[in-house]
PDB file of N, CA and C in Angstrom:
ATOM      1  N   UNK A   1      -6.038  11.187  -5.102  1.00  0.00           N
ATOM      2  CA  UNK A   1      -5.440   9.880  -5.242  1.00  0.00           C
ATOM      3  C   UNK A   1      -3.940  10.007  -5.039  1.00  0.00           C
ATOM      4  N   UNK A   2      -3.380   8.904  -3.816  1.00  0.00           N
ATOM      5  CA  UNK A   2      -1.797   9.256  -4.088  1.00  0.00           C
ATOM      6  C   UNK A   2      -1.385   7.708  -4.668  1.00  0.00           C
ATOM      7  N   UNK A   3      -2.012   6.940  -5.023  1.00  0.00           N
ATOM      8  CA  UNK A   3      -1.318   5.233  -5.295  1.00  0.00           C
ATOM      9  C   UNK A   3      -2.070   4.658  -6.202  1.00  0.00           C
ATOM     10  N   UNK A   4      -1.826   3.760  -6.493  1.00  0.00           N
ATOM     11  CA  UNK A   4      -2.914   3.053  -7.582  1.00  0.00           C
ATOM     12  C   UNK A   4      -1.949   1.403  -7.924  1.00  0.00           C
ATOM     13  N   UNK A   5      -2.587   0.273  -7.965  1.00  0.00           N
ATOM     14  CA  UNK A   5      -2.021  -0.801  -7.818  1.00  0.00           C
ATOM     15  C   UNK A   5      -3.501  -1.751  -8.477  1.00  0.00           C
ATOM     16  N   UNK A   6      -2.895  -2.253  -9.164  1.00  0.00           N
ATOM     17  CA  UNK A   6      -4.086  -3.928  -9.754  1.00  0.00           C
ATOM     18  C   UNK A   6      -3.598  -4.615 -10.288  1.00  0.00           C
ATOM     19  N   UNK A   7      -4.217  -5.740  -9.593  1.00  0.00           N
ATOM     20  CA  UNK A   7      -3.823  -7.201  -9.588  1.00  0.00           C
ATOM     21  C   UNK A   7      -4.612  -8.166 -10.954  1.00  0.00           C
ATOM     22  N   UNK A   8      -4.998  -7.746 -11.448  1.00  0.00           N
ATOM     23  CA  UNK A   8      -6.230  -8.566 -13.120  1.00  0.00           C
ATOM     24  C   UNK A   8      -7.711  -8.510 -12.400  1.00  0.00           C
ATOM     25  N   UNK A   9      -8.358  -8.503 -10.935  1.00  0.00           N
ATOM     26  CA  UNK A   9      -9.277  -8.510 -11.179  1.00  0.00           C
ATOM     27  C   UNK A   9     -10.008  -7.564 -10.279  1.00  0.00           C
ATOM     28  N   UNK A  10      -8.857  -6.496  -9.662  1.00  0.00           N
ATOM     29  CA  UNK A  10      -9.215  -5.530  -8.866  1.00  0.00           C
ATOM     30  C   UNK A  10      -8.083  -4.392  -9.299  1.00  0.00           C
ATOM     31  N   UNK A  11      -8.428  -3.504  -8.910  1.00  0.00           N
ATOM     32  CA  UNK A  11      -7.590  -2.173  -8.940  1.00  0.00           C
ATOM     33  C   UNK A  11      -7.890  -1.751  -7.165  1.00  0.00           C
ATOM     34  N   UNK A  12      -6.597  -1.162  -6.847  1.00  0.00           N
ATOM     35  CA  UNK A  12      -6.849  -0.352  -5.543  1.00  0.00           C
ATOM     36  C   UNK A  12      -6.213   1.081  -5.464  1.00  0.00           C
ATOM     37  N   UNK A  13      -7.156   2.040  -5.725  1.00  0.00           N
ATOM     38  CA  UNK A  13      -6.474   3.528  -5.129  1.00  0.00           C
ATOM     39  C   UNK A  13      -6.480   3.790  -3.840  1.00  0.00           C
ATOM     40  N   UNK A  14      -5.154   4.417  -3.550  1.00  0.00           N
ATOM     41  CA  UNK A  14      -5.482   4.974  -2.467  1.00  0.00           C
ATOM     42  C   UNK A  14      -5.778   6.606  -2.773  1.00  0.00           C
ATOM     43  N   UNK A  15      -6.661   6.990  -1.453  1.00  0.00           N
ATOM     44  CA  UNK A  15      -6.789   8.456  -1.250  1.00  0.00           C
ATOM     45  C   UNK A  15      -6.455   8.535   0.282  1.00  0.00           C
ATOM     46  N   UNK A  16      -5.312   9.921   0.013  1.00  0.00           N
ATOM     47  CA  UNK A  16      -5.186  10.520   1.260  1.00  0.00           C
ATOM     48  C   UNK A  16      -6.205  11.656   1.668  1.00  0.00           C
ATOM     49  N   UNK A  17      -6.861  12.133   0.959  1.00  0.00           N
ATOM     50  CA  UNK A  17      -7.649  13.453   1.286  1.00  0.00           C
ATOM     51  C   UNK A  17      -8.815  12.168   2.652  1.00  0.00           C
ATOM     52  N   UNK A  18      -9.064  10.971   1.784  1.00  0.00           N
ATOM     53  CA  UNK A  18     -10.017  10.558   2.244  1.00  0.00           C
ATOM     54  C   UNK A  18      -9.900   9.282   3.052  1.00  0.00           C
ATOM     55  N   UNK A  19      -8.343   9.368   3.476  1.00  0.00           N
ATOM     56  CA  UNK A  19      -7.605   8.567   4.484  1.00  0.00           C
ATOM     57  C   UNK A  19      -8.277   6.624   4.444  1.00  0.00           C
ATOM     58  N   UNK A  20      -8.386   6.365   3.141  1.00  0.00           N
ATOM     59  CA  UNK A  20      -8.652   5.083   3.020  1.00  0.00           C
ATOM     60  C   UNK A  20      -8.400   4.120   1.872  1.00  0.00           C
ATOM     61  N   UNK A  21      -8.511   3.303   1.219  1.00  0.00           N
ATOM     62  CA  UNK A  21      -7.676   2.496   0.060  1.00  0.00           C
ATOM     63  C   UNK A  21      -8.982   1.735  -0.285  1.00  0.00           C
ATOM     64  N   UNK A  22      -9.356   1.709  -1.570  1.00  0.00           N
ATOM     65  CA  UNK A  22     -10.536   1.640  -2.141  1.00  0.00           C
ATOM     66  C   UNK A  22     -10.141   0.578  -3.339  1.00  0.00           C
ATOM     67  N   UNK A  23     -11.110  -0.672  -3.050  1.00  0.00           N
ATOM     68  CA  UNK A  23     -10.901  -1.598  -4.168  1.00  0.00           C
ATOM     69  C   UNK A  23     -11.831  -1.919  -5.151  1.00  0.00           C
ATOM     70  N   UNK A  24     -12.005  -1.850  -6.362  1.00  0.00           N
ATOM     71  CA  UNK A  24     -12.831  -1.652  -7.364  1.00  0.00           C
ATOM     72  C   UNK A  24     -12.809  -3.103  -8.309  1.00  0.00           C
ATOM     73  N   UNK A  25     -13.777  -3.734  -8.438  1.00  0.00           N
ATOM     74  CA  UNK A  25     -13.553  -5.246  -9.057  1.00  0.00           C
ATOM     75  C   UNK A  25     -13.357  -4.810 -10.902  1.00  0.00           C
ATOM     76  N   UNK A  26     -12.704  -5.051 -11.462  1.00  0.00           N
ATOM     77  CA  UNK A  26     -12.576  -5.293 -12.776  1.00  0.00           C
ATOM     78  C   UNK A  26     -13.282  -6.396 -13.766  1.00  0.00           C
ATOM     79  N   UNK A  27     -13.891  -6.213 -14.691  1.00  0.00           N
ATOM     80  CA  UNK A  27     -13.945  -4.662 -15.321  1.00  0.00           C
ATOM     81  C   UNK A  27     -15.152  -4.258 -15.511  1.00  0.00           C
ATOM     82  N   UNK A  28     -15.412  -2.637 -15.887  1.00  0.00           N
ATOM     83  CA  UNK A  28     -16.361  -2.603 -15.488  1.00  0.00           C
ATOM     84  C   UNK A  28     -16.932  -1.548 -14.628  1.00  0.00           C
ATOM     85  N   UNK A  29     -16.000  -1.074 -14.008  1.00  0.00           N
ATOM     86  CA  UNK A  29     -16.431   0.378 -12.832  1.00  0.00           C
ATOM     87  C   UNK A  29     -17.500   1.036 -13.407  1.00  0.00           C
ATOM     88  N   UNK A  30     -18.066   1.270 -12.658  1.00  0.00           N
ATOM     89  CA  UNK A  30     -19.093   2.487 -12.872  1.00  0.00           C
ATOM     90  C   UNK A  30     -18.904   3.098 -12.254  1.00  0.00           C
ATOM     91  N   UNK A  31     -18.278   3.731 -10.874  1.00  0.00           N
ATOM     92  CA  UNK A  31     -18.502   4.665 -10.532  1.00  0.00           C
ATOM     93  C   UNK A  31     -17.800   4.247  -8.481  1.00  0.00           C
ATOM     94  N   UNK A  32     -17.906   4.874  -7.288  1.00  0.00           N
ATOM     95  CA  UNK A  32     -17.576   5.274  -6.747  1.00  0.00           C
ATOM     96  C   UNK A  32     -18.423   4.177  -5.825  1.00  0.00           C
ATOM     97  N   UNK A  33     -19.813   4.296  -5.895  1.00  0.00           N
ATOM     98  CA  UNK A  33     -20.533   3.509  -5.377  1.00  0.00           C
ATOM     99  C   UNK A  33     -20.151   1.757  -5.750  1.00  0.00           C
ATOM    100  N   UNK A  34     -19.422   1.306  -6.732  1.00  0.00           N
ATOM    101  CA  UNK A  34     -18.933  -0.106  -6.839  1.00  0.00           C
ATOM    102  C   UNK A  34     -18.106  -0.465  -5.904  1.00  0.00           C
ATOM    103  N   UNK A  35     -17.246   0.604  -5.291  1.00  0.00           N
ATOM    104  CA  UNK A  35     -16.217   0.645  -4.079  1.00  0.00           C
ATOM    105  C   UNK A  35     -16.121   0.162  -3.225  1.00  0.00           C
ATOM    106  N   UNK A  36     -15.246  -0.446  -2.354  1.00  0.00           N
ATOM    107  CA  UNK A  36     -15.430  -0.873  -1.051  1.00  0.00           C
ATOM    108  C   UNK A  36     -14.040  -0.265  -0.197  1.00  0.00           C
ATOM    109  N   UNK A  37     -14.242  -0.131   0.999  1.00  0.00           N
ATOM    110  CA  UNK A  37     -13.178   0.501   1.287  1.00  0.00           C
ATOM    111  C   UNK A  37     -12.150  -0.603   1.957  1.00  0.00           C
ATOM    112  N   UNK A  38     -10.903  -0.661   1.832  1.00  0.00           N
ATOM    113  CA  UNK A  38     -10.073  -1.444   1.633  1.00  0.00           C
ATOM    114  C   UNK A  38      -8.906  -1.006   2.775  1.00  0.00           C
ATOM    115  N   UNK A  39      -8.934  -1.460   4.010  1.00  0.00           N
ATOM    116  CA  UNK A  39      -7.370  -0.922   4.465  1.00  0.00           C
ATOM    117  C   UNK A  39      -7.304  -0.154   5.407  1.00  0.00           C
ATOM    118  N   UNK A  40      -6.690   0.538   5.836  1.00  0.00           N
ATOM    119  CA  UNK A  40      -6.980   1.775   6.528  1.00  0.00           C
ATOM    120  C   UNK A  40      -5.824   2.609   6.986  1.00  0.00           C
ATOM    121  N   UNK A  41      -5.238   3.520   7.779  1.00  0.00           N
ATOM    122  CA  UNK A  41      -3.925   3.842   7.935  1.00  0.00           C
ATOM    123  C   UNK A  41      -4.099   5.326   7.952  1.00  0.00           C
ATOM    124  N   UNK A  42      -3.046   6.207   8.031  1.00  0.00           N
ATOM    125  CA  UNK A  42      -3.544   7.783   8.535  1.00  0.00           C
ATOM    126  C   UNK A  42      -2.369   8.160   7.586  1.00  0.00           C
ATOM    127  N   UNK A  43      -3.280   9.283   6.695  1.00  0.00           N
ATOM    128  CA  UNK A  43      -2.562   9.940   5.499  1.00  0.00           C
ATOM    129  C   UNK A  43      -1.829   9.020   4.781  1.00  0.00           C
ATOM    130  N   UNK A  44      -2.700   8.262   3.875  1.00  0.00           N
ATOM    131  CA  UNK A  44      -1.848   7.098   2.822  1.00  0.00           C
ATOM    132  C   UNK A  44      -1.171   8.330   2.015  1.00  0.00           C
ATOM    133  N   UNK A  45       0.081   7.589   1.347  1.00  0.00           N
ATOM    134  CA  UNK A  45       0.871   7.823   0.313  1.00  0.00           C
ATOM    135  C   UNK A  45       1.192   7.284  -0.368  1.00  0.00           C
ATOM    136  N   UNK A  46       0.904   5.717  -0.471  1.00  0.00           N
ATOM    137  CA  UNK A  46       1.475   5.325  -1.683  1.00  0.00           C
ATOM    138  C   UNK A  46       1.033   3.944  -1.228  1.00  0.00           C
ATOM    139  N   UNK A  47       0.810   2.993  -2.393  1.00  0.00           N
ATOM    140  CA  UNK A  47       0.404   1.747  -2.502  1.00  0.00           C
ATOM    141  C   UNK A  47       0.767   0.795  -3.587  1.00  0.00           C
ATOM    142  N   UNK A  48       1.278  -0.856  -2.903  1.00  0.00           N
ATOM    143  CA  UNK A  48       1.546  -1.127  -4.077  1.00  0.00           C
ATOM    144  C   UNK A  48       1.402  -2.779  -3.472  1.00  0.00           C
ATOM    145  N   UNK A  49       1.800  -3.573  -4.884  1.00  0.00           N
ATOM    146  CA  UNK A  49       1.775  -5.106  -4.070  1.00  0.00           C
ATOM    147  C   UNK A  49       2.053  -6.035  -5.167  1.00  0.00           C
ATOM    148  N   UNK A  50       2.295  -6.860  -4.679  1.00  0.00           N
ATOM    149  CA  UNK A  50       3.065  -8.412  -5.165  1.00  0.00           C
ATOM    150  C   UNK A  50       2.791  -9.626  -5.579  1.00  0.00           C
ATOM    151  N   UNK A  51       3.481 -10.566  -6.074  1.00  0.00           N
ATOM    152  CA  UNK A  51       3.074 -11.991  -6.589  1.00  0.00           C
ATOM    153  C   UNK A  51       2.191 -12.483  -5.302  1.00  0.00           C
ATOM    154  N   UNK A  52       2.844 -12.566  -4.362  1.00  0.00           N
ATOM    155  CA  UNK A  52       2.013 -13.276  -2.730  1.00  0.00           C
ATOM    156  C   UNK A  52       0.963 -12.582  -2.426  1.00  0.00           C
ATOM    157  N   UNK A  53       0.155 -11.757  -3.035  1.00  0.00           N
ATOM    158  CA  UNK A  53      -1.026 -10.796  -2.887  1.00  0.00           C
ATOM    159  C   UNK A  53      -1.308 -10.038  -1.899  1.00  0.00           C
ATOM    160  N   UNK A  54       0.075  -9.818  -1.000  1.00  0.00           N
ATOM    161  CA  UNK A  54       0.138  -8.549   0.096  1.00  0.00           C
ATOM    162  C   UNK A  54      -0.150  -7.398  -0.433  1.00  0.00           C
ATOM    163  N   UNK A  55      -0.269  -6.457  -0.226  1.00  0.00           N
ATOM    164  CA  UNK A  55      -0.657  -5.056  -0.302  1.00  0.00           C
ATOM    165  C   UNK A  55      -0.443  -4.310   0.462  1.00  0.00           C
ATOM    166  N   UNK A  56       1.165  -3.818  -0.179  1.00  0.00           N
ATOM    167  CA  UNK A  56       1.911  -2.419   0.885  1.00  0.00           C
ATOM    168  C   UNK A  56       0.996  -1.462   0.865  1.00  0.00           C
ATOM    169  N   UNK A  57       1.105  -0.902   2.124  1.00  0.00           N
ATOM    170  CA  UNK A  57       0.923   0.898   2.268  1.00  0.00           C
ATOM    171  C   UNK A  57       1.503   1.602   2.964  1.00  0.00           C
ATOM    172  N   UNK A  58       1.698   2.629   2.348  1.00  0.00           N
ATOM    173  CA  UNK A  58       3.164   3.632   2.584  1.00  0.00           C
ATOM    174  C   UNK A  58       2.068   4.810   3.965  1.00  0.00           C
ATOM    175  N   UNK A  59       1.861   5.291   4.907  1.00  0.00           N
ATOM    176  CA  UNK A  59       1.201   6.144   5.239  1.00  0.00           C
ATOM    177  C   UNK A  59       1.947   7.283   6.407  1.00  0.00           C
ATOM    178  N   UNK A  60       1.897   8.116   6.536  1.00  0.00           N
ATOM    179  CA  UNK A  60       1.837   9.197   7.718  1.00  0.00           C
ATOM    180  C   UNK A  60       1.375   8.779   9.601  1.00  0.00           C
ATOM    181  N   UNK A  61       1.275   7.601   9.391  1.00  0.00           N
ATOM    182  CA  UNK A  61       1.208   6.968  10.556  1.00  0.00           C
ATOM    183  C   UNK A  61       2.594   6.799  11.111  1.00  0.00           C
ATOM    184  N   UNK A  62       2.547   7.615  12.547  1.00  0.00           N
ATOM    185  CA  UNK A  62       3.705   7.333  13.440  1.00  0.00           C
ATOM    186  C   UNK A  62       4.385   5.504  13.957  1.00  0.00           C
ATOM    187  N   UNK A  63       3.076   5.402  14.124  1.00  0.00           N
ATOM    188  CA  UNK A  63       3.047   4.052  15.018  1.00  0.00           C
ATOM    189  C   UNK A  63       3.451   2.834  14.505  1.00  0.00           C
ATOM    190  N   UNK A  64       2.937   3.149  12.952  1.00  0.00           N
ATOM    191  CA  UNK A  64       3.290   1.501  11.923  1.00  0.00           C
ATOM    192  C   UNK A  64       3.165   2.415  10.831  1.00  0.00           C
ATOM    193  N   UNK A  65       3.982   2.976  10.030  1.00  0.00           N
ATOM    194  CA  UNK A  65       4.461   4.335   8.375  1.00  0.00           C
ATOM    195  C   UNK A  65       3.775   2.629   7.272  1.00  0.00           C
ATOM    196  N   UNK A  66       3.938   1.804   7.807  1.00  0.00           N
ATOM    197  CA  UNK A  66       4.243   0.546   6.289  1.00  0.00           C
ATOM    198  C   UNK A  66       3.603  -0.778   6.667  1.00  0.00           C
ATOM    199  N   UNK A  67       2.316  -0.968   6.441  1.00  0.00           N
ATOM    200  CA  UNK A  67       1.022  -2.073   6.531  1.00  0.00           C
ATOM    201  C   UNK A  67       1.233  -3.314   5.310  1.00  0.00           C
ATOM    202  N   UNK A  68       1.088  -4.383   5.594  1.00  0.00           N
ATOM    203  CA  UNK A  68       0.417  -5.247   4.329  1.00  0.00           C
ATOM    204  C   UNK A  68      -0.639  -5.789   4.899  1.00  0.00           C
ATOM    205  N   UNK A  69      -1.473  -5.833   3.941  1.00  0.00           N
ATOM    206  CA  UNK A  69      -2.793  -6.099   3.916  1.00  0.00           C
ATOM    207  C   UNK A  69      -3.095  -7.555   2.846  1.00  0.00           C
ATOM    208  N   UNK A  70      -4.202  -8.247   3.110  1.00  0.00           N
ATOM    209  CA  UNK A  70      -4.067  -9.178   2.688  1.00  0.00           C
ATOM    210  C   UNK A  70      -5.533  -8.787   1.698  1.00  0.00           C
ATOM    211  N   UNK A  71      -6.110  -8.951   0.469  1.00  0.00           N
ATOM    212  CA  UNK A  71      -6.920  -9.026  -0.527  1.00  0.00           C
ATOM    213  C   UNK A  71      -8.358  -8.922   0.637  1.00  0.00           C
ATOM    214  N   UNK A  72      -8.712  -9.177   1.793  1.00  0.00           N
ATOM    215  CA  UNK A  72      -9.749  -9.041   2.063  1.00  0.00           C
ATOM    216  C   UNK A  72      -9.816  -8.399   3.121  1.00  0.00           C
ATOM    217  N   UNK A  73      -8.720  -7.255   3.025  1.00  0.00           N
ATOM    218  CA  UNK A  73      -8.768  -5.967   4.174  1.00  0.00           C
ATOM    219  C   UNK A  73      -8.125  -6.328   5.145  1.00  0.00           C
ATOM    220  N   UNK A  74      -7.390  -7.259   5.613  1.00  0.00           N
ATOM    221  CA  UNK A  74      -6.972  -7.631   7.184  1.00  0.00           C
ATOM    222  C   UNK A  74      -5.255  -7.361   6.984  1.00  0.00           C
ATOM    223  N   UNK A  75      -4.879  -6.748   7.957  1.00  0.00           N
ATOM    224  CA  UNK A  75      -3.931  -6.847   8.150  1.00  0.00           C
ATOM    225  C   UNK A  75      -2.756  -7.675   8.299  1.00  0.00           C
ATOM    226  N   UNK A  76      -1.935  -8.299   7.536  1.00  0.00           N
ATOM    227  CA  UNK A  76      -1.551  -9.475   7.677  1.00  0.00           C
ATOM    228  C   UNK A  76       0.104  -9.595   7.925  1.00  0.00           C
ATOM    229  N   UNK A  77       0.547  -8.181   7.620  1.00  0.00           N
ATOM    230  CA  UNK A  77       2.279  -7.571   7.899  1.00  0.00           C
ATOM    231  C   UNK A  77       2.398  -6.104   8.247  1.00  0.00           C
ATOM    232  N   UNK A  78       3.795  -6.152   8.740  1.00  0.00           N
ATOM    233  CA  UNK A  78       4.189  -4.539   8.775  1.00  0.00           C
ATOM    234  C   UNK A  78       5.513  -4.280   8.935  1.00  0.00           C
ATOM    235  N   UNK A  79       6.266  -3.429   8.592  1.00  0.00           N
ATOM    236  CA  UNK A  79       7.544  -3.132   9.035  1.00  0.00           C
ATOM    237  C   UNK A  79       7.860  -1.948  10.077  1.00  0.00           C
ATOM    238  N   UNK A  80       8.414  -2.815  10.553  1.00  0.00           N
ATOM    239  CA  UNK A  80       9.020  -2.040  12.039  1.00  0.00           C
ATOM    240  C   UNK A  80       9.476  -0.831  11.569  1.00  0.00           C
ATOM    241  N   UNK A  81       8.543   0.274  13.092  1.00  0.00           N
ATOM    242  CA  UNK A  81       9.014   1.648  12.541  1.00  0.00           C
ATOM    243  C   UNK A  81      10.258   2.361  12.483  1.00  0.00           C
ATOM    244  N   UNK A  82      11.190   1.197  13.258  1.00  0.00           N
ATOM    245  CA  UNK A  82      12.457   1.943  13.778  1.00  0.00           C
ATOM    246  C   UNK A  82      13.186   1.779  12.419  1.00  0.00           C
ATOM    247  N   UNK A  83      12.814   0.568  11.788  1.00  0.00           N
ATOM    248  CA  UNK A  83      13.204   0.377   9.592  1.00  0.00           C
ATOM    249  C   UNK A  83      13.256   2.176   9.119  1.00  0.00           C
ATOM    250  N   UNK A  84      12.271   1.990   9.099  1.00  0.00           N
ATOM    251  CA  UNK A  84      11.531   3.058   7.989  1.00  0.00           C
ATOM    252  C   UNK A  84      10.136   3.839   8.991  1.00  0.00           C
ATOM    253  N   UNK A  85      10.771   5.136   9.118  1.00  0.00           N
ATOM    254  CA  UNK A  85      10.004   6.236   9.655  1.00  0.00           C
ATOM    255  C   UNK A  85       8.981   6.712   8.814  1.00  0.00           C
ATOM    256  N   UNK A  86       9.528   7.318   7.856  1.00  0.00           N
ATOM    257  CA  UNK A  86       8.538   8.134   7.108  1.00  0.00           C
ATOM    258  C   UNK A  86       9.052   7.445   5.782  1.00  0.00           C
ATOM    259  N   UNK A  87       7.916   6.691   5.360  1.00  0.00           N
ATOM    260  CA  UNK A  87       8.035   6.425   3.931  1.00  0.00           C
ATOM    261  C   UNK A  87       7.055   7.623   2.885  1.00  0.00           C
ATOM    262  N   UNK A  88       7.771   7.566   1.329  1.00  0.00           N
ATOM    263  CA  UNK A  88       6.913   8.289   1.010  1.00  0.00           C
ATOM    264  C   UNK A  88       6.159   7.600  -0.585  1.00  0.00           C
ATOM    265  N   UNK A  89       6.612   6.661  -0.811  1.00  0.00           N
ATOM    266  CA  UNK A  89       6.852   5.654  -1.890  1.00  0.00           C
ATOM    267  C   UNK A  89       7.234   4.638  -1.942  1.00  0.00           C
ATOM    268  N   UNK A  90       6.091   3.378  -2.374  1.00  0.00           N
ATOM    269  CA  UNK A  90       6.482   1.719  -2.645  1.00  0.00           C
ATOM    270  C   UNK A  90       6.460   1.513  -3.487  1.00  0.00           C
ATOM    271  N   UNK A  91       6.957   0.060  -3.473  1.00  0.00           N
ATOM    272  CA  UNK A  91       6.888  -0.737  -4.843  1.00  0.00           C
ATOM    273  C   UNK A  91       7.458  -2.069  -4.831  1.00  0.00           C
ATOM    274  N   UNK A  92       6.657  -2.719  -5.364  1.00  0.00           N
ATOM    275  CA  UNK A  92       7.054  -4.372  -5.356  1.00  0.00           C
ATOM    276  C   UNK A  92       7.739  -4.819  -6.266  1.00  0.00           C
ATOM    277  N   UNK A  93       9.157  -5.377  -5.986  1.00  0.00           N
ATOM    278  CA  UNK A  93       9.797  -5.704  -7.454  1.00  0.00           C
ATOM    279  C   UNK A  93       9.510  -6.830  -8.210  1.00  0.00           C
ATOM    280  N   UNK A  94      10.082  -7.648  -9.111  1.00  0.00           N
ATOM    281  CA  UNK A  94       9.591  -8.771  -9.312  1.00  0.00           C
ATOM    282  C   UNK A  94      10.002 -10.272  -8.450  1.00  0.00           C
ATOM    283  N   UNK A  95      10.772  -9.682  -7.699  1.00  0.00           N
ATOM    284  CA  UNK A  95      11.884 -10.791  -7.137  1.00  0.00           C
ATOM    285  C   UNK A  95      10.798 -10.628  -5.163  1.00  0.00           C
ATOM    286  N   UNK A  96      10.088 -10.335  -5.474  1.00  0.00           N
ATOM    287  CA  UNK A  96       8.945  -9.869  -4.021  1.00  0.00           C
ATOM    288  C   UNK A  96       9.805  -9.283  -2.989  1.00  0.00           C
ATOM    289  N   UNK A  97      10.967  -8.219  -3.268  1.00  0.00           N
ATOM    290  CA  UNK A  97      11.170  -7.506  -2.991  1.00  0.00           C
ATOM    291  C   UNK A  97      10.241  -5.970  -2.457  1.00  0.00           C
ATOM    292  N   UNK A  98      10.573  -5.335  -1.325  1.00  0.00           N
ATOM    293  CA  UNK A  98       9.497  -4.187  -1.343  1.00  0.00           C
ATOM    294  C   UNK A  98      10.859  -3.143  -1.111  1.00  0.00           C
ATOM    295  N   UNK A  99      10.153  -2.064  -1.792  1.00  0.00           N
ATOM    296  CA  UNK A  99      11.341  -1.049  -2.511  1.00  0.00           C
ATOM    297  C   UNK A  99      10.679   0.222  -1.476  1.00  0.00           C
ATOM    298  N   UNK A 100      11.540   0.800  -0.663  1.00  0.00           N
ATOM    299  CA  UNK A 100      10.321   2.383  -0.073  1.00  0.00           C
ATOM    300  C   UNK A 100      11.338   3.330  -0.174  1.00  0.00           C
ATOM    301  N   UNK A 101      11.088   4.504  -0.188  1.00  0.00           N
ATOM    302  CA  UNK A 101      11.595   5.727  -0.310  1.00  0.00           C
ATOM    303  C   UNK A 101      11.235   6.510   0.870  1.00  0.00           C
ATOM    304  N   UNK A 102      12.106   7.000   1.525  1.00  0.00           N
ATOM    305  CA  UNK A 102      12.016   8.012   2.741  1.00  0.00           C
ATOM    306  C   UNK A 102      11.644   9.348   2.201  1.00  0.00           C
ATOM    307  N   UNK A 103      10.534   9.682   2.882  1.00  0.00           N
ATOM    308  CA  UNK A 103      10.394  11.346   2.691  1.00  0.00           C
ATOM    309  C   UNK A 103      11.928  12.094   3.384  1.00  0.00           C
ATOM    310  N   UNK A 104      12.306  13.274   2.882  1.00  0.00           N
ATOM    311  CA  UNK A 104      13.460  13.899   4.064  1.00  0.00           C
ATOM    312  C   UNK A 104      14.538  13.344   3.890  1.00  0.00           C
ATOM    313  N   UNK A 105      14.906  12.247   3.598  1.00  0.00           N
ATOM    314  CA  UNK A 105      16.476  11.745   3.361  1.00  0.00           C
ATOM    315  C   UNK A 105      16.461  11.300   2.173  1.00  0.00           C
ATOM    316  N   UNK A 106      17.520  10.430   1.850  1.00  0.00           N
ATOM    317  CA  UNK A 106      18.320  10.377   0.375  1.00  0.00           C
ATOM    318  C   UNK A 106      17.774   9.102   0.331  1.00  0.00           C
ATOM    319  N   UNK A 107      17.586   8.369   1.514  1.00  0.00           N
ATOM    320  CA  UNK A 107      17.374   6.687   1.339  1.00  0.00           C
ATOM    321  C   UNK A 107      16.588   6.092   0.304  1.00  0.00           C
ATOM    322  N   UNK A 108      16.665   4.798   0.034  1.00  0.00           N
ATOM    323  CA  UNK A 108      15.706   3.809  -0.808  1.00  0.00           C
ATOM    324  C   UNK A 108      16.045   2.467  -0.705  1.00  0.00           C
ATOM    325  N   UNK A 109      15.399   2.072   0.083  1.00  0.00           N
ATOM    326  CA  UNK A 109      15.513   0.910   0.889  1.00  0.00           C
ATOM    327  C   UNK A 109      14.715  -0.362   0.200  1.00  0.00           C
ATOM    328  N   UNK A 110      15.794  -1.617   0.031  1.00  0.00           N
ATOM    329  CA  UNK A 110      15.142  -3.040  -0.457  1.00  0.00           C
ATOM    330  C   UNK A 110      14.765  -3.625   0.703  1.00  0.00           C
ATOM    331  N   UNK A 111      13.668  -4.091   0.996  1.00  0.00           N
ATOM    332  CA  UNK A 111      13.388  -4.815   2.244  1.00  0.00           C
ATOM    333  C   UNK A 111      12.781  -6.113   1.764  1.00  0.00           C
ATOM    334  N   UNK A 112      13.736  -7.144   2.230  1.00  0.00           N
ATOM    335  CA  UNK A 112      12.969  -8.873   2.130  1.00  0.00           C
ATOM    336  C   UNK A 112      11.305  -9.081   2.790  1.00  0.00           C
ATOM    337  N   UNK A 113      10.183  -8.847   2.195  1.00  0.00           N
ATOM    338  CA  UNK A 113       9.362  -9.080   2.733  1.00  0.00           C
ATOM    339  C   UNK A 113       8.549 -10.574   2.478  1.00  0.00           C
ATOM    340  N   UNK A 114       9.506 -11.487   2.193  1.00  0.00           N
ATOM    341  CA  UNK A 114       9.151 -12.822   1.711  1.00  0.00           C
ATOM    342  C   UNK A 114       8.729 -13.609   3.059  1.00  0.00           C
ATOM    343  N   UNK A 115       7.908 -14.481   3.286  1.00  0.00           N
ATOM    344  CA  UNK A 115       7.220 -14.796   4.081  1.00  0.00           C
ATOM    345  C   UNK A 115       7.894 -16.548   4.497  1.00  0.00           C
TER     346      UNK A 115
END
């Protein structure tokens, strides 16, 4: 597991071993098989999300490092890679701010992701 994020009636981990973001309805889990797989992206690292029910993901993807996803898997945002290369850490503030951290440099970047 590198992320973990819930909203009151889901939880979502991500796993990088298993390169996918897994949403679990609350409450109540039993187990692995309640799962659905949620997202997608190459080597997640980190996950997180907001009042507007986007759902960052931080990943090892060259092409697009930073996805939002909308509650029923679809892709619905992203930030340009030339922003933010290698993220290695998100987070949604309260102000729907998205907060990322660069692997390799010093950076930590506020990005307006208000719609």
């Amino acid at each position: 597991m590198t992320g973990l994020y819930a909203d009151g009636d889901h939880i979502y981990i991500s796993s990088r071993a298993q390169n996918r973001i897994f949403r679990y309805s609350l409450p109540g889990i039993q187990g692995r098989t309640s799962s659905t797989a949620f997202g997608s992206g190459s080597r997640t690292l980190d996950i997180a999300g907001g009042s507007d029910g986007i759902i960052w993901t931080a990943s090892q993807n060259a092409d697009m490092p930073l996805r939002g996803y909308d509650s029923s898997s679809r892709q619905v945002s992203y930030i340009d890679p030339s922003l933010v290369q290698s993220p290695a850490g998100v987070a949604v503030d309260d102000e729907g701010f998205l907060w990322v951290s660069e692997s390799g440099s010093a950076r930590l970047l506020r990005i307006n992701v208000s719609q």
